[in-house]
Protein backbone atom coordinates (compact mmCIF):
# COMPACT_ATOMS: atom_id res chain seq x y z
CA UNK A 1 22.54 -18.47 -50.62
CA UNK A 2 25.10 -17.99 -47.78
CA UNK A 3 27.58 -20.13 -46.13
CA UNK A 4 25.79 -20.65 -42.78
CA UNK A 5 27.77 -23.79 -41.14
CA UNK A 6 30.58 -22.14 -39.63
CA UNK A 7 33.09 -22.58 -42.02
CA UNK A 8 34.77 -19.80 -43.97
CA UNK A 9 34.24 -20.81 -47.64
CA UNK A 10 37.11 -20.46 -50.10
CA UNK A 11 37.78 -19.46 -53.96
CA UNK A 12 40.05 -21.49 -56.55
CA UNK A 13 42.55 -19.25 -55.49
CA UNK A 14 42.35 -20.31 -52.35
CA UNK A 15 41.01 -16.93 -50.56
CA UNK A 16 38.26 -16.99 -48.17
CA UNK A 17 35.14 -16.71 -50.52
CA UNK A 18 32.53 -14.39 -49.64
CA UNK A 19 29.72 -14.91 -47.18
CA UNK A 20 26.99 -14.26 -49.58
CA UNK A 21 26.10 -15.88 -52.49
CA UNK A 22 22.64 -14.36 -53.26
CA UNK A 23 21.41 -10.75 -53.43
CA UNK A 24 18.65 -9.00 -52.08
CA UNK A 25 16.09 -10.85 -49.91
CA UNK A 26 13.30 -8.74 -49.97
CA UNK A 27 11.26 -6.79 -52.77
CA UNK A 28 7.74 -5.00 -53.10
CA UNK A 29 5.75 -4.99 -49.57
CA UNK A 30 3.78 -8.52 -49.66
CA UNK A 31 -0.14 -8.10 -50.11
CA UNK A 32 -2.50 -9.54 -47.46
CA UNK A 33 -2.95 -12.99 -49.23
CA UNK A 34 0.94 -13.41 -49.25
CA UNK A 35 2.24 -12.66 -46.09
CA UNK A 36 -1.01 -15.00 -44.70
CA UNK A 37 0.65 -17.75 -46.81
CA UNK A 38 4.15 -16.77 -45.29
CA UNK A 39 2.89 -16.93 -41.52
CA UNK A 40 0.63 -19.59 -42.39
CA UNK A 41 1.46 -22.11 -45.35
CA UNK A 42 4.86 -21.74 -45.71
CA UNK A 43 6.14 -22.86 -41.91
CA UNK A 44 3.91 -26.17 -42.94
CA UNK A 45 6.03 -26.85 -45.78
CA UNK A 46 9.14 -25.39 -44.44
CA UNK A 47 12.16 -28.10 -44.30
CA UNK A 48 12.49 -29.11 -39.85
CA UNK A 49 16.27 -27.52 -40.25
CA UNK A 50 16.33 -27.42 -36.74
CA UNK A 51 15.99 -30.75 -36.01
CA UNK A 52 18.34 -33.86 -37.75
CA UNK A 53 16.92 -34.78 -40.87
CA UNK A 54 14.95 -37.85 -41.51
CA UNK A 55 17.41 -40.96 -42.81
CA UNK A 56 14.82 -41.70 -45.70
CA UNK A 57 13.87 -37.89 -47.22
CA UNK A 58 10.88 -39.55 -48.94
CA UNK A 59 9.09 -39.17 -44.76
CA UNK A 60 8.75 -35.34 -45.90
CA UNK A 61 6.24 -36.14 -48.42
CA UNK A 62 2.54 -37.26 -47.73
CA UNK A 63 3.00 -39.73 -50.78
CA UNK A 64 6.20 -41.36 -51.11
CA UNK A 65 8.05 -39.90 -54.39
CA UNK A 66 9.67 -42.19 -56.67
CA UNK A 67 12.73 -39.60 -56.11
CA UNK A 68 13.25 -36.61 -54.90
CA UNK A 69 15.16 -33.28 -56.68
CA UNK A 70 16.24 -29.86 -55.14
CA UNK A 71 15.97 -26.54 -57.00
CA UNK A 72 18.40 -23.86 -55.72
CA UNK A 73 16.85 -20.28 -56.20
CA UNK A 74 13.65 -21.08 -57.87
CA UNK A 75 13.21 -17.32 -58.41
CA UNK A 76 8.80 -17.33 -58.63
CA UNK A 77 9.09 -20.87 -58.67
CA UNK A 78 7.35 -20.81 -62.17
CA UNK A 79 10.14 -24.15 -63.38
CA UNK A 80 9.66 -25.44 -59.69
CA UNK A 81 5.98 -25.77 -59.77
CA UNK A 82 5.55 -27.13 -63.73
CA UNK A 83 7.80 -29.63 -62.70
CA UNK A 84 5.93 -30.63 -59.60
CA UNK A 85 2.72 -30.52 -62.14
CA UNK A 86 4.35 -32.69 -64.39
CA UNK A 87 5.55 -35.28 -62.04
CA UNK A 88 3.61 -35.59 -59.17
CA UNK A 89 5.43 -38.85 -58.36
CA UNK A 90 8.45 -36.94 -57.54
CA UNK A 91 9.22 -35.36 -53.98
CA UNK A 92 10.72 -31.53 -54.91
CA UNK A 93 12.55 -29.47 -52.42
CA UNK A 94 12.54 -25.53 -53.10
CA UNK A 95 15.01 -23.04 -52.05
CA UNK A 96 14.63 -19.43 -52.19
CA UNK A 97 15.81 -16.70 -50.03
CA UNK A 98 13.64 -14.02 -51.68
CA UNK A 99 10.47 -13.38 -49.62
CA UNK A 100 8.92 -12.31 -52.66
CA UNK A 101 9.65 -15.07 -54.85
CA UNK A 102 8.95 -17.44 -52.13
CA UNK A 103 5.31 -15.88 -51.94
CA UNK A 104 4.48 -16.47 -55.41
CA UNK A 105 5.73 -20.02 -55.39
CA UNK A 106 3.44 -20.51 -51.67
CA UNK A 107 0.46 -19.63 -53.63
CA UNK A 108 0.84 -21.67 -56.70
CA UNK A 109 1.20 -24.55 -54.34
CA UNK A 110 -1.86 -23.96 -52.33
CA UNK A 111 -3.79 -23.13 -55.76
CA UNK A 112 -2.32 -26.42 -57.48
CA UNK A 113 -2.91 -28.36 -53.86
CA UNK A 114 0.38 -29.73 -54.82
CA UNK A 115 1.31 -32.27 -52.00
CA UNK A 116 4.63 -32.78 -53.49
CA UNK A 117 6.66 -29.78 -52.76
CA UNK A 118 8.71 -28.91 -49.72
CA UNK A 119 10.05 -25.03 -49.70
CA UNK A 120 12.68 -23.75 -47.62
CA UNK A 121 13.68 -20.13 -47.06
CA UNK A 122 16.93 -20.29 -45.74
CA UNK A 123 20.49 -20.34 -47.06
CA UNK A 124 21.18 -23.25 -49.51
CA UNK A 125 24.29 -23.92 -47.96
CA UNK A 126 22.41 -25.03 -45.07
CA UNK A 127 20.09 -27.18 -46.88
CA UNK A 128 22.98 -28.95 -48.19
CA UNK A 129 24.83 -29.52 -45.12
CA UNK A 130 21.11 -31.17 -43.76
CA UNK A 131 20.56 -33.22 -45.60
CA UNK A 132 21.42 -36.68 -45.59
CA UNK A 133 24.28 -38.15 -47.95
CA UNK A 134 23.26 -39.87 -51.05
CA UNK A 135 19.87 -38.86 -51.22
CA UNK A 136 19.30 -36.33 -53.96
CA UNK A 137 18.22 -37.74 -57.18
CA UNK A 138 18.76 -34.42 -59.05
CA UNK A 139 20.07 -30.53 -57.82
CA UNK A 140 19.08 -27.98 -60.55
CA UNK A 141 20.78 -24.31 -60.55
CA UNK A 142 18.74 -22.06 -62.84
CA UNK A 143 20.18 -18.72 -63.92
CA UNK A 144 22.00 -17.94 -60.98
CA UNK A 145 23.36 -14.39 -59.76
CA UNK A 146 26.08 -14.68 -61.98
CA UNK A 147 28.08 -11.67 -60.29
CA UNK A 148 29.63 -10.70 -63.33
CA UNK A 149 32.27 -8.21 -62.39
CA UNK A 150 35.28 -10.07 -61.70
CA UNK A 151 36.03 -9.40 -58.18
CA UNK A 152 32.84 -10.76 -57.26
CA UNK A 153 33.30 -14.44 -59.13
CA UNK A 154 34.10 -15.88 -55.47
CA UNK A 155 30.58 -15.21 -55.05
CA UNK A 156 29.42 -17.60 -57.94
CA UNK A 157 27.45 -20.17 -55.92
CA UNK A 158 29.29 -22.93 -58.39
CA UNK A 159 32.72 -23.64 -56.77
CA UNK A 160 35.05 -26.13 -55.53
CA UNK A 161 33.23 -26.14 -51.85
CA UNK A 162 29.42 -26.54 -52.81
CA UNK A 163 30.41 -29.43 -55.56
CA UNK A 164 31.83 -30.95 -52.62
CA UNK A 165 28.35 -30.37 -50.97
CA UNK A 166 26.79 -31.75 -54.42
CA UNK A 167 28.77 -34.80 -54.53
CA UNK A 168 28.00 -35.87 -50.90
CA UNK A 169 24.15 -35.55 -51.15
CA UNK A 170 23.31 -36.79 -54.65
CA UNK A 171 23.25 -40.65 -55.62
CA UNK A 172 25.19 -42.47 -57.75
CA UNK A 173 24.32 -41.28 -61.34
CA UNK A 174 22.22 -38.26 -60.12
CA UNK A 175 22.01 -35.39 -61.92
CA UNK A 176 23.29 -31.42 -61.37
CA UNK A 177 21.44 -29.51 -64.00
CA UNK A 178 23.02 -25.93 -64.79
CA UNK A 179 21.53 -23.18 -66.98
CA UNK A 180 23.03 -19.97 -67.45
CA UNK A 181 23.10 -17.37 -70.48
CA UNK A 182 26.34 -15.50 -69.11
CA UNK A 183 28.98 -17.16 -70.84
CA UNK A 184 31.46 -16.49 -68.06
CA UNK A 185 29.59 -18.50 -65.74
CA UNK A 186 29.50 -21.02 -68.15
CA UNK A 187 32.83 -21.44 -68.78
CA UNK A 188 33.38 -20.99 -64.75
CA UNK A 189 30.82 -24.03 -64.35
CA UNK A 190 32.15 -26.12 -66.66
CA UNK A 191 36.15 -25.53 -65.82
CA UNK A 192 35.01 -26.60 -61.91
CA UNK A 193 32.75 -28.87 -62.41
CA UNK A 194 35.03 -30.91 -65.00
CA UNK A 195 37.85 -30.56 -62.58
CA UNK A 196 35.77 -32.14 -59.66
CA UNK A 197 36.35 -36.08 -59.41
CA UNK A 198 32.52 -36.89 -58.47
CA UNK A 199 31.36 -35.35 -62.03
CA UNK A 200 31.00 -36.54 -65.76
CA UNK A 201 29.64 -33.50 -68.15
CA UNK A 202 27.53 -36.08 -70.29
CA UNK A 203 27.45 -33.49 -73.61
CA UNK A 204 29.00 -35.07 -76.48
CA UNK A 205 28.12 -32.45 -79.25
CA UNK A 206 27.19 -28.96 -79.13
CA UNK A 207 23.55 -29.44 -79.64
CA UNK A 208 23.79 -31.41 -75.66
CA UNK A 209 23.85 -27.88 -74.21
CA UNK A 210 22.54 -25.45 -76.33
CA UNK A 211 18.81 -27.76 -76.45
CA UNK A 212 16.94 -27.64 -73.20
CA UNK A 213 16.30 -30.33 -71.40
CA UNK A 214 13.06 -32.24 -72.06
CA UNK A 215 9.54 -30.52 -70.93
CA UNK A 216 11.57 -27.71 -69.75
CA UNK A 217 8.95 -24.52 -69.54
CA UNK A 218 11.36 -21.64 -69.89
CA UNK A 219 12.05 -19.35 -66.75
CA UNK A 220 11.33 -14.99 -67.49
CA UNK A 221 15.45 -14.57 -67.07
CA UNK A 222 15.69 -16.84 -70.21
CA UNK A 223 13.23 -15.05 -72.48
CA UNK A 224 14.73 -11.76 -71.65
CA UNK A 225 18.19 -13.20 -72.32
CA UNK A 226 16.57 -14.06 -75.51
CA UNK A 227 15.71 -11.16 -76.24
CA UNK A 228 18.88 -9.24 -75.83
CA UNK A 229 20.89 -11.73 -78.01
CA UNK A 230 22.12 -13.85 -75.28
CA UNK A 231 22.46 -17.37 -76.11
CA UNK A 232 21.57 -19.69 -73.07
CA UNK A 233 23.09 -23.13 -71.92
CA UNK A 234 21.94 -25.94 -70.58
CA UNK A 235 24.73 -28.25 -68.66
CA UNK A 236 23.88 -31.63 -67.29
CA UNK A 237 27.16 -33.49 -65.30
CA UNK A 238 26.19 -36.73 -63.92
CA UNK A 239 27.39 -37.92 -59.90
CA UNK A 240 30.04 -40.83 -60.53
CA UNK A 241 30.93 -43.28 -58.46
CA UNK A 242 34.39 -42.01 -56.30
């Protein structure tokens, strides 16, 4: 995800943070079937960026959800899509800047002829600075880039000027969901998220964050993490009334 509005983002430390906050966009050459759903599905589902959005985000569903969460990098979209499965009463907005990722998640939503899912393949930032404040139910990172080497942490898409973004678009008592299996990034998250006045980590033993949340599916990041020893967690800090 990249910082598209104009503004210069900046680290802790007060530097100007880096532009990007995602790697590569673009992977294997897309078969015929996906790049038809690219050209053809995905501008159908595709978030009106260029336009002001909608006061009431429940007008970009066919049905009106009962509320409405964001995914940030949904990677295949494989958590995205169970979730949309498993509640089809809730409105789900997709972001993914990888065109192959994006593909796969196009045609499990055509196959599924899920009517609840909006994708978007821009920069998150942007997303965030569209829509409208307060209207976010729940924003869930999943195994983010966690640019490990530590001159790229200003990269971390977790910082001081997208929890600012977070706090403005979620409701009262909403929901940012983290999971990560870089311990790092943990402790990153949870030092600037803790610090941030809009956000209450809700664990009150260990077993809070090292349990996944409820129906959660697994993503493939976490079962290779798994399988090279790494020990995942699962943060949930609830939007407070500022």
């Amino acid at each position: 995800m990249t910082d598209s509005d104009g503004d210069t983002p900046r680290s802790p430390g007060g530097e100007a943070r880096q532009a990007a906050f995602y790697g590569r966009r673009k992977g294997k050459p897309l078969r015929r079937d996906q790049a038809g759903r690219m050209s053809e599905l995905l501008p159908r589902l595709a978030l009106p960026l260029e336009t002001e959005a909608p006061a009431d985000l429940a007008d970009l569903f066919a049905e009106r959800p009962a509320e409405i969460r964001l995914e940030i990098g949904f990677g295949g979209g494989e958590h995205l899509i169970h979730r949309a499965l498993e509640r089809r009463d809730v409105g789900f907005i997709g972001v993914e800047p990888f065109v192959n990722g994006m593909a796969k998640a196009l045609a499990a939503v055509e196959g599924h002829g899920l009517s609840n899912v909006r994708l978007c393949s821009e920069d998150a930032v942007k997303v965030l600075d569209w829509l409208p404040t307060a209207s976010l139910d729940r924003i869930v990172l999943l195994y983010p880039d966690p640019w490990p080497k530590r001159r790229h942490w200003k990269r971390r898409f977790v910082g001081p000027d997208n929890l600012d973004r977070f706090a403005r678009v979620l409701k009262p008592g909403g929901a940012f969901h983290f999971a990560s299996d870089i311990d790092t990034y943990v402790d990153w998250t949870l030092f600037h998220v803790r610090r941030h006045p809009a956000f209450r980590w809700t664990a009150t033993i260990p077993g809070d964050w090292r349990l996944p949340w409820e129906g959660w599916p697994g993503t493939r990041y976490e079962a290779k993490a798994l399988r090279e020893g790494r020990v995942p967690a699962y943060l949930t800090f609830q939007k407070v009334q500022v």
